[in-house]
N, C-alpha and C. Protein backbone atom coordinates (compact mmCIF):
# COMPACT_ATOMS: atom_id res chain seq x y z
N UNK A 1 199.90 92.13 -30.40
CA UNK A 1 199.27 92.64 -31.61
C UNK A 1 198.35 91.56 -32.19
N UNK A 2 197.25 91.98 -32.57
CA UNK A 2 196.34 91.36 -33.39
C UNK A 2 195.95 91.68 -34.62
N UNK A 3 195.84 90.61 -35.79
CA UNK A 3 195.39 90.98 -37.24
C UNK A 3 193.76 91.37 -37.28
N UNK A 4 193.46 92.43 -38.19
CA UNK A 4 191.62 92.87 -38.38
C UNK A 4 191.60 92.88 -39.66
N UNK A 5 190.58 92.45 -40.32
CA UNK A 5 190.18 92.43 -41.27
C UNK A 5 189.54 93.36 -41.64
N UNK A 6 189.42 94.58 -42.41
CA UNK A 6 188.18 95.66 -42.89
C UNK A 6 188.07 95.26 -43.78
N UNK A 7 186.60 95.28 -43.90
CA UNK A 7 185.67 95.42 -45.29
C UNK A 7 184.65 96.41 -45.69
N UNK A 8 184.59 97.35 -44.86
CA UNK A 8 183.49 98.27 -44.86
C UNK A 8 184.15 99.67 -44.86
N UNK A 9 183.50 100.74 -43.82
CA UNK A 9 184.46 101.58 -43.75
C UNK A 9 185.32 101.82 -43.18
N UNK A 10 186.00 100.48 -42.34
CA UNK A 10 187.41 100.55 -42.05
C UNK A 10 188.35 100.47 -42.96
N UNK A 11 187.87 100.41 -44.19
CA UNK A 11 188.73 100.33 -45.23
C UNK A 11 189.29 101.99 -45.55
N UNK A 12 188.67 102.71 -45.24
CA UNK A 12 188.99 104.50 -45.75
C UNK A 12 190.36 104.44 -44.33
N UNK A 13 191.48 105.12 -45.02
CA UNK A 13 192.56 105.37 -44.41
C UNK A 13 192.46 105.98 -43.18
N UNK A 14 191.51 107.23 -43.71
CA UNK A 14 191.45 108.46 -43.10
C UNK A 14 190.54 107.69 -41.20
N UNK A 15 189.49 106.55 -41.59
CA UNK A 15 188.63 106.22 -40.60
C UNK A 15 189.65 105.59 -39.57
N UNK A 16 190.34 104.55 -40.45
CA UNK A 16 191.07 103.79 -39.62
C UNK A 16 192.28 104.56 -38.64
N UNK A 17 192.54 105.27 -39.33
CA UNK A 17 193.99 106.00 -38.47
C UNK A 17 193.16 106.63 -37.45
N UNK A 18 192.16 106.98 -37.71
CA UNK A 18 191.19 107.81 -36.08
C UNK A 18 190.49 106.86 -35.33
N UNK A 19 190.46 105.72 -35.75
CA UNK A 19 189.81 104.88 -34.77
C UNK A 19 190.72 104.02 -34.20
N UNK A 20 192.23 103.70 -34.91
CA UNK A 20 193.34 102.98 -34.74
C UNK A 20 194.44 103.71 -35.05
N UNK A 21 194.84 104.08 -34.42
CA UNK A 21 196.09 105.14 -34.41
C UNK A 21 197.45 104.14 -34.60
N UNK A 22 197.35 103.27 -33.89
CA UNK A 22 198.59 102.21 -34.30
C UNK A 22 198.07 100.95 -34.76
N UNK A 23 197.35 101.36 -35.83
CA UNK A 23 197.15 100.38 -36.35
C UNK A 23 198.28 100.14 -38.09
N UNK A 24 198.54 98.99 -38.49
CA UNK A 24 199.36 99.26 -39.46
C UNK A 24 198.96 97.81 -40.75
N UNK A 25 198.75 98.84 -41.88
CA UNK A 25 198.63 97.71 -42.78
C UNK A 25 199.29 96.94 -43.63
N UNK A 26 198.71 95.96 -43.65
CA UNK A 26 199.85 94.48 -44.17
C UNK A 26 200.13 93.65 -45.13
N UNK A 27 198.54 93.70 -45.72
CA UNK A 27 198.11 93.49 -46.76
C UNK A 27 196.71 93.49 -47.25
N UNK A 28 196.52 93.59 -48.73
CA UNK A 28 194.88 93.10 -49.29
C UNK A 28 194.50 91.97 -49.34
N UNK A 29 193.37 91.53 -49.09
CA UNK A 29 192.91 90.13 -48.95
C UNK A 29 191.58 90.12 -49.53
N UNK A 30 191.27 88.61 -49.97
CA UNK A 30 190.05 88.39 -50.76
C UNK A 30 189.49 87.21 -49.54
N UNK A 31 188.54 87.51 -49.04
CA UNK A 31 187.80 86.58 -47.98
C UNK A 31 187.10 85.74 -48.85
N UNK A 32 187.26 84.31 -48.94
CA UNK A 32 186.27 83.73 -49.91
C UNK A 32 185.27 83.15 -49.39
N UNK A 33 184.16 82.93 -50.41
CA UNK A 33 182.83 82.10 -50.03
C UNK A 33 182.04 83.12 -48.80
N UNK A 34 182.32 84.18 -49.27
CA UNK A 34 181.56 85.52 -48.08
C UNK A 34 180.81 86.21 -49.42
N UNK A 35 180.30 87.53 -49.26
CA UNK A 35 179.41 88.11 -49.84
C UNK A 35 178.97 89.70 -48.99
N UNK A 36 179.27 90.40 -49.98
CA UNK A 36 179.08 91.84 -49.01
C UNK A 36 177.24 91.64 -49.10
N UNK A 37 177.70 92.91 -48.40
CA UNK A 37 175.67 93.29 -48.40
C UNK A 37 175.81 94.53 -47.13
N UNK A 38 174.59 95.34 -47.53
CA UNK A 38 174.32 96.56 -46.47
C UNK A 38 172.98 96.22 -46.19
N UNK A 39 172.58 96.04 -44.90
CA UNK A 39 171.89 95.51 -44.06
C UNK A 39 171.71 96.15 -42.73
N UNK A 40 170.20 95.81 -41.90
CA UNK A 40 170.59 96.43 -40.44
C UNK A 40 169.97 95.25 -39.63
N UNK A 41 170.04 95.11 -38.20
CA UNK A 41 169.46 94.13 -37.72
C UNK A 41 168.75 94.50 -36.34
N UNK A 42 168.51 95.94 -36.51
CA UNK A 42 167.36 96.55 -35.60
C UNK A 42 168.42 96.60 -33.61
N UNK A 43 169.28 96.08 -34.21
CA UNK A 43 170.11 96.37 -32.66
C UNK A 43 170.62 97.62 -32.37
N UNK A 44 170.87 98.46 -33.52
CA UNK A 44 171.83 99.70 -33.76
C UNK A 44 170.51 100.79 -33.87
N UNK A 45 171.14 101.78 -33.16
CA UNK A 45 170.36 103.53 -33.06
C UNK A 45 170.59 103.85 -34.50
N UNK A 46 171.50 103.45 -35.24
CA UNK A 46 171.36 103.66 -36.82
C UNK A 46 170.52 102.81 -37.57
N UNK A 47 169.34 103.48 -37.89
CA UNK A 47 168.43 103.02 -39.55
C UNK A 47 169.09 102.79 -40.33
N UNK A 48 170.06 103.29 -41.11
CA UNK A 48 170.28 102.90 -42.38
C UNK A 48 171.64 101.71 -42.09
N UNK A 49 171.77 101.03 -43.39
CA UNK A 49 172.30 100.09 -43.76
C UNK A 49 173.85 100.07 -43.55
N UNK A 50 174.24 99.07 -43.08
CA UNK A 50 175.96 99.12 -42.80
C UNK A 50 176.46 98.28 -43.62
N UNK A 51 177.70 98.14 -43.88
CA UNK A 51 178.41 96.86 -43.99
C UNK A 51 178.41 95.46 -43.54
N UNK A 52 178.11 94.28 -43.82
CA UNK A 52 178.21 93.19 -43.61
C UNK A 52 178.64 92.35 -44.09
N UNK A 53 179.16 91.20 -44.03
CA UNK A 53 179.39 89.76 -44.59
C UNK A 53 178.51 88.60 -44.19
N UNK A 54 178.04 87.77 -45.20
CA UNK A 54 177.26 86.74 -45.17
C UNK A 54 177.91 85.85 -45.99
N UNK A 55 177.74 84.41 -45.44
CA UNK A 55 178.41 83.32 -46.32
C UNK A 55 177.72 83.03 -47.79
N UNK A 56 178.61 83.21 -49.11
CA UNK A 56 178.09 82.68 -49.83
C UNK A 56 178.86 82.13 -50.67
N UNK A 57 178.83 80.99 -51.11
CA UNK A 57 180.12 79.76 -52.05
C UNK A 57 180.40 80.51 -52.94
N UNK A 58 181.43 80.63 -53.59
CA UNK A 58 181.36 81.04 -54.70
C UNK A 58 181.99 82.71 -54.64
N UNK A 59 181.64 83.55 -53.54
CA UNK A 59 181.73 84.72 -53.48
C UNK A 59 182.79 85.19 -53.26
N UNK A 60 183.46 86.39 -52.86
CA UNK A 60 184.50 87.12 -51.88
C UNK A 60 184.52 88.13 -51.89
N UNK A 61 184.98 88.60 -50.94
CA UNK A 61 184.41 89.90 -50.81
C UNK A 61 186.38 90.63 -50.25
N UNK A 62 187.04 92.03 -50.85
CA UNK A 62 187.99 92.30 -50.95
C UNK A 62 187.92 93.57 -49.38
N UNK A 63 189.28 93.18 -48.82
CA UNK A 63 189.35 93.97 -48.08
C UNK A 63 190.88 93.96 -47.65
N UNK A 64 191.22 94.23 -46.29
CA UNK A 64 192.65 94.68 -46.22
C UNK A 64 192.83 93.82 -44.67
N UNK A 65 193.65 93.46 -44.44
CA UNK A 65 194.60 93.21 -42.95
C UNK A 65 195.39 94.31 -42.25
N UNK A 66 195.10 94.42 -41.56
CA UNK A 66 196.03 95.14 -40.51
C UNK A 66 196.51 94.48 -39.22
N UNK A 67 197.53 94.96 -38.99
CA UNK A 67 197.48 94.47 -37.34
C UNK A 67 197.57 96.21 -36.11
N UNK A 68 196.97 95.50 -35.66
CA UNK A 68 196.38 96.45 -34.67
C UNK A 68 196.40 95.67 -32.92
N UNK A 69 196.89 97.01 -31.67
CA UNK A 69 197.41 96.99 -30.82
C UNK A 69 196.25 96.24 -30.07
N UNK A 70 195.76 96.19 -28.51
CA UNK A 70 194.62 96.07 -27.81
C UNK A 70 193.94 97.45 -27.92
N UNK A 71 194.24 98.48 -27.33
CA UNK A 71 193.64 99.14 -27.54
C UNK A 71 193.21 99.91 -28.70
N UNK A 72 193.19 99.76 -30.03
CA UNK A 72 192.94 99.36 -31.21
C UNK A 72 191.54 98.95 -31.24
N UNK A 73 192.22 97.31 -30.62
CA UNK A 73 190.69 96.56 -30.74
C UNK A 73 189.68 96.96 -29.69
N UNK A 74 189.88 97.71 -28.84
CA UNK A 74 189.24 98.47 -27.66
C UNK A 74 187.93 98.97 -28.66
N UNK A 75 188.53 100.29 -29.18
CA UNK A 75 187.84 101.26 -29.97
C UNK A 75 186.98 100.71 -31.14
N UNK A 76 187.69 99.96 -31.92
CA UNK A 76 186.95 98.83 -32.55
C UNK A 76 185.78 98.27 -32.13
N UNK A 77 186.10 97.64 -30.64
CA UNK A 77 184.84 97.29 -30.07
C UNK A 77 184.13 98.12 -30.03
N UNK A 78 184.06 99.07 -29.40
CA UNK A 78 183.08 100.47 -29.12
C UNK A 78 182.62 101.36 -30.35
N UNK A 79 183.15 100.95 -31.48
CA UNK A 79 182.65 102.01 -32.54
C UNK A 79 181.61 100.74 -33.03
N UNK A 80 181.90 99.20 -33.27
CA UNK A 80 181.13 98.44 -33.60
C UNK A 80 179.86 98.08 -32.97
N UNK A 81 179.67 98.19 -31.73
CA UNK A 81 178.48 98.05 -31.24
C UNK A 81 178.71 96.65 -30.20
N UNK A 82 180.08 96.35 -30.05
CA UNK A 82 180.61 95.08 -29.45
C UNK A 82 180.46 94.94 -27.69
N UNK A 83 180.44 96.26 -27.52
CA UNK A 83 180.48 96.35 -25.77
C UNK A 83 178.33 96.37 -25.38
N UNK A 84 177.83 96.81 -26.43
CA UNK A 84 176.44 97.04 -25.97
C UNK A 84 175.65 95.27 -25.44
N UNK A 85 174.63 95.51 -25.02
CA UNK A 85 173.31 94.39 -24.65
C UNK A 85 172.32 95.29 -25.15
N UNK A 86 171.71 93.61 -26.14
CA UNK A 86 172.81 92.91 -27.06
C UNK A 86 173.49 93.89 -28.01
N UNK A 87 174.89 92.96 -28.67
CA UNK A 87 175.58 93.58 -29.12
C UNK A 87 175.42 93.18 -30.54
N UNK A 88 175.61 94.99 -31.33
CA UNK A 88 175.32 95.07 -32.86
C UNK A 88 176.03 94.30 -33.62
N UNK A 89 177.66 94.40 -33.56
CA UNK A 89 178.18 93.27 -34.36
C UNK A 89 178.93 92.43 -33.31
N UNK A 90 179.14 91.21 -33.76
CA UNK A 90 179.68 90.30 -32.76
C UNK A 90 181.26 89.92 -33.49
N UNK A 91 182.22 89.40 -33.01
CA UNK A 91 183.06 89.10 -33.38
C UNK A 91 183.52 87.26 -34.15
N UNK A 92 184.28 87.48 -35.26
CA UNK A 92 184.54 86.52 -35.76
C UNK A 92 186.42 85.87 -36.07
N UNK A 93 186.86 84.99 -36.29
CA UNK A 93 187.87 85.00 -36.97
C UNK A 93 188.23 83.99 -37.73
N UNK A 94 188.68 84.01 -39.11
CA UNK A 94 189.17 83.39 -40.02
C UNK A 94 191.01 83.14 -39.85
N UNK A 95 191.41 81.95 -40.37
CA UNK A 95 193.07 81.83 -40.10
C UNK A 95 193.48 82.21 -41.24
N UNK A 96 194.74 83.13 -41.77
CA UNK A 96 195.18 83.46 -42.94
C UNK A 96 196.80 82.96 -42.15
N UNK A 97 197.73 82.56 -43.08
CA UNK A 97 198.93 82.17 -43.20
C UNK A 97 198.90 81.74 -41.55
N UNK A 98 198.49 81.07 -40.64
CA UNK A 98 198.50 80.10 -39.95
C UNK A 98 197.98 81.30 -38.40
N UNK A 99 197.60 82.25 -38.88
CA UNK A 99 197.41 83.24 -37.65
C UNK A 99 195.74 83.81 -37.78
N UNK A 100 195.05 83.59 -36.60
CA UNK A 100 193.67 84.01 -36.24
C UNK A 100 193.74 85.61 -37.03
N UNK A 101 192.83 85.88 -37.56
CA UNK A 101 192.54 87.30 -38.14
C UNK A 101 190.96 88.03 -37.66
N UNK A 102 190.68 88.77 -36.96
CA UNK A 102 189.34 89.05 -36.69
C UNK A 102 188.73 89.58 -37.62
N UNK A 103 187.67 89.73 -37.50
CA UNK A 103 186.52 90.70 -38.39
C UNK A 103 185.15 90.78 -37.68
N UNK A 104 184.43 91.24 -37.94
CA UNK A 104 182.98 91.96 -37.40
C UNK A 104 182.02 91.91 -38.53
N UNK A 105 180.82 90.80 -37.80
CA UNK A 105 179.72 91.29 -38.98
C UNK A 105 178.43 91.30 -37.79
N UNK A 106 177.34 91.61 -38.60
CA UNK A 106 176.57 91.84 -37.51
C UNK A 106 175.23 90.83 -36.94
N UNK A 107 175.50 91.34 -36.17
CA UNK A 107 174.53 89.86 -34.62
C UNK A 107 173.20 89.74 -35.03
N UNK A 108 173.23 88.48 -35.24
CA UNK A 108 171.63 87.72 -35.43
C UNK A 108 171.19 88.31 -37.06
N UNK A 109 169.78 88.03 -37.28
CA UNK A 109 168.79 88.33 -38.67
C UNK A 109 169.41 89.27 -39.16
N UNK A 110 169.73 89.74 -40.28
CA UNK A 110 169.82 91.41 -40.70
C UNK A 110 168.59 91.22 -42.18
N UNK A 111 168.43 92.34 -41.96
CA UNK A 111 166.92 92.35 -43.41
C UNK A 111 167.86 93.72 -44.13
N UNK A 112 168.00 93.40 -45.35
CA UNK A 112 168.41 94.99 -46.61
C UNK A 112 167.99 96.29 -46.33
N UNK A 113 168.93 97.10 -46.33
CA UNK A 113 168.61 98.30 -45.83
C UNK A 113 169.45 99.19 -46.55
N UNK A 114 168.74 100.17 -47.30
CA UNK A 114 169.95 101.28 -48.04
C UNK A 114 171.07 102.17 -47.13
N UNK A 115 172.06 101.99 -47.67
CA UNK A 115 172.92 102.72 -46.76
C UNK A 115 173.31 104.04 -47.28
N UNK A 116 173.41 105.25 -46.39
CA UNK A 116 173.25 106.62 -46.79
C UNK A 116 174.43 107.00 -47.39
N UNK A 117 174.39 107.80 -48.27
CA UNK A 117 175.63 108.01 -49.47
C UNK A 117 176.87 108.61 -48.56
N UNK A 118 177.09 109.79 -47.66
CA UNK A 118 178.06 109.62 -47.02
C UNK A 118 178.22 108.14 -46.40
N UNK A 119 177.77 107.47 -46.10
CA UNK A 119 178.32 106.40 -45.87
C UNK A 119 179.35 105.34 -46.92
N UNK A 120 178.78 104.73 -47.76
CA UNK A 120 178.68 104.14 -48.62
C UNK A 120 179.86 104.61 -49.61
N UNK A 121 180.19 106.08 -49.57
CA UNK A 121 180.76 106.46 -50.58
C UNK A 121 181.79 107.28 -50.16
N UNK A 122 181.90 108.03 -48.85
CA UNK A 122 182.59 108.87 -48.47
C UNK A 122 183.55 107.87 -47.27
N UNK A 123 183.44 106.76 -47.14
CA UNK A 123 183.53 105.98 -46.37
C UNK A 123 184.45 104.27 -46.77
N UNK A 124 183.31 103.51 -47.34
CA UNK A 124 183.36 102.56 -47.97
C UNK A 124 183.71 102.12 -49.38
N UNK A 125 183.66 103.59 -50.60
CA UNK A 125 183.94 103.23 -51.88
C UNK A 125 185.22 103.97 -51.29
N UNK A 126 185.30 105.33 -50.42
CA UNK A 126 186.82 105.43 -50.31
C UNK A 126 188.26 104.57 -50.10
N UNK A 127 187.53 103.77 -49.65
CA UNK A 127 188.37 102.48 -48.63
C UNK A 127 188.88 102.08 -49.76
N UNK A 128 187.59 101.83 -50.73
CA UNK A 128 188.07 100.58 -52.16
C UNK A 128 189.03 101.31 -52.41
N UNK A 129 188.90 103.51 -53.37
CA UNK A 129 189.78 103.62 -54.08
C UNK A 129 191.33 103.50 -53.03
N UNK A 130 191.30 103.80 -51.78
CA UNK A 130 192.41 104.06 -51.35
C UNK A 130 193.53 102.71 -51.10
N UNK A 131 193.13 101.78 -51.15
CA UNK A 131 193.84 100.11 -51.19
C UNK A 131 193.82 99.88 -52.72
N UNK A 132 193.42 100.62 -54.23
CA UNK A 132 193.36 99.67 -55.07
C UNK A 132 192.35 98.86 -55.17
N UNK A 133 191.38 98.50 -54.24
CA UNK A 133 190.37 97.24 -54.73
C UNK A 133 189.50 97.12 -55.97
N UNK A 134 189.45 95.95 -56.35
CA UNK A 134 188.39 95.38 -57.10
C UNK A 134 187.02 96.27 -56.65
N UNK A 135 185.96 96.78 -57.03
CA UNK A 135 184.74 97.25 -57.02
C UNK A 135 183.55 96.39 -56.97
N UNK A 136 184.11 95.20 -57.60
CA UNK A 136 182.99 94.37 -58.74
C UNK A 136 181.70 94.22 -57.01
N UNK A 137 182.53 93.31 -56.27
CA UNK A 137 180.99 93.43 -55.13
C UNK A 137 180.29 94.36 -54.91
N UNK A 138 181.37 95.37 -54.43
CA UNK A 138 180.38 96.75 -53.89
C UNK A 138 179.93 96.92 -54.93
N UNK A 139 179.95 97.28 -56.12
CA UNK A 139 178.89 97.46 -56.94
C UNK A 139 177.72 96.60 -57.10
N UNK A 140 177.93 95.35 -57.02
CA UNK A 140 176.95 94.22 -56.64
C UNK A 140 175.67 94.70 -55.70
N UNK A 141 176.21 94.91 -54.44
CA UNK A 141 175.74 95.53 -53.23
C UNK A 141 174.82 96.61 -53.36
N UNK A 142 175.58 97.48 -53.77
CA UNK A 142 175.00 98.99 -53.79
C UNK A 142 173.65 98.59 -55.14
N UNK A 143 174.00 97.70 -56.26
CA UNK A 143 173.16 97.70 -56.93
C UNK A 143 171.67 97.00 -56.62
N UNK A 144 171.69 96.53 -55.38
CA UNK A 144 170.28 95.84 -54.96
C UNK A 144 169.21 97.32 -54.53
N UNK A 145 170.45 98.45 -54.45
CA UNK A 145 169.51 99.58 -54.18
C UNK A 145 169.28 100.44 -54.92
N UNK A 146 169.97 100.16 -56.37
CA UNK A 146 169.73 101.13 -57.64
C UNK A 146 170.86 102.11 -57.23
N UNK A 147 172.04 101.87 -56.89
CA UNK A 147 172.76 102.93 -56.60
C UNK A 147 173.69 102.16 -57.26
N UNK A 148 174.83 103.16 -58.22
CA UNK A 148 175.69 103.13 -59.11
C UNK A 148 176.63 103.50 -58.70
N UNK A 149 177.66 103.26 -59.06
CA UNK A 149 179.13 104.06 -58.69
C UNK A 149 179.40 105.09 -59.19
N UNK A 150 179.78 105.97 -59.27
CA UNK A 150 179.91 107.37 -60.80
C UNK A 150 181.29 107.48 -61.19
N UNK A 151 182.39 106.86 -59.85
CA UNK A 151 183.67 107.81 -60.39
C UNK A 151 184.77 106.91 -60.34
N UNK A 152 183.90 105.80 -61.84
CA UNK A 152 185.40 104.77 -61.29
C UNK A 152 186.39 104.91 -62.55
């Protein structure tokens, strides 16, 4: 078993249990000195804007742990863009309580890109309400595109 980090829309219950069937969660976590942002980096058949993390002091960005099987991280790979040339997001990991934790942000330049409201909201603000999270970034985020939250 391996720990994953979501911050995007692996955070919605509903995504994760269909993309990770045994996957199981463990806890909420605050990644520090990161920084959300929706962004694309021209590798992905999708235009609009995804989820990302970028380093920034000061920042953090709230998300959840799970641990999840290999084949878990199989699907993971393949929904992220991890198996393609080149590949959309590349893999990372941070140590939490003395154990490697993965996460996914995405490969090379990314330039701002609005991300489409099923996304963003049916997806990614779900994630927030369904763990409890803090908002304050994603609202950060969403606000570089004039997009508001409505239903907090």
């Amino acid at each position: 078993m391996k720990l994953y980090f979501a911050y995007g829309s692996n955070l919605c219950k509903k995504q994760i249990k269909a993309r990770c069937p045994k996957s199981k969660y463990l806890e909420k976590h605050y990644f520090v000195d990161q920084k959300l942002c929706f962004c694309w980096n021209g590798l992905s058949t999708n235009p609009n804007g995804v989820a990302n993390i970028i380093k920034e002091t000061g920042s953090k960005v709230p998300g959840v742990i799970y641990e999840i099987s290999k084949s878990d991280e199989n699907e993971l790979d393949r929904r992220e863009g991890f198996n393609l040339t080149p590949k959309v997001y590349i893999k990372k990991y941070f140590k939490h309580k003395d154990q490697n934790v993965l996460f996914y942000v995405l490969n090379g330049k990314c330039d701002p890109r609005k991300p489409k409201e099923n996304y963003w909201n049916d997806k990614v603000y779900q994630g927030y309400k369904d763990h409890h999270l803090d908002t304050k970034c994603l609202r950060e985020a969403l606000n570089y595109f004039d997009i508001k939250l409505t239903s907090e």
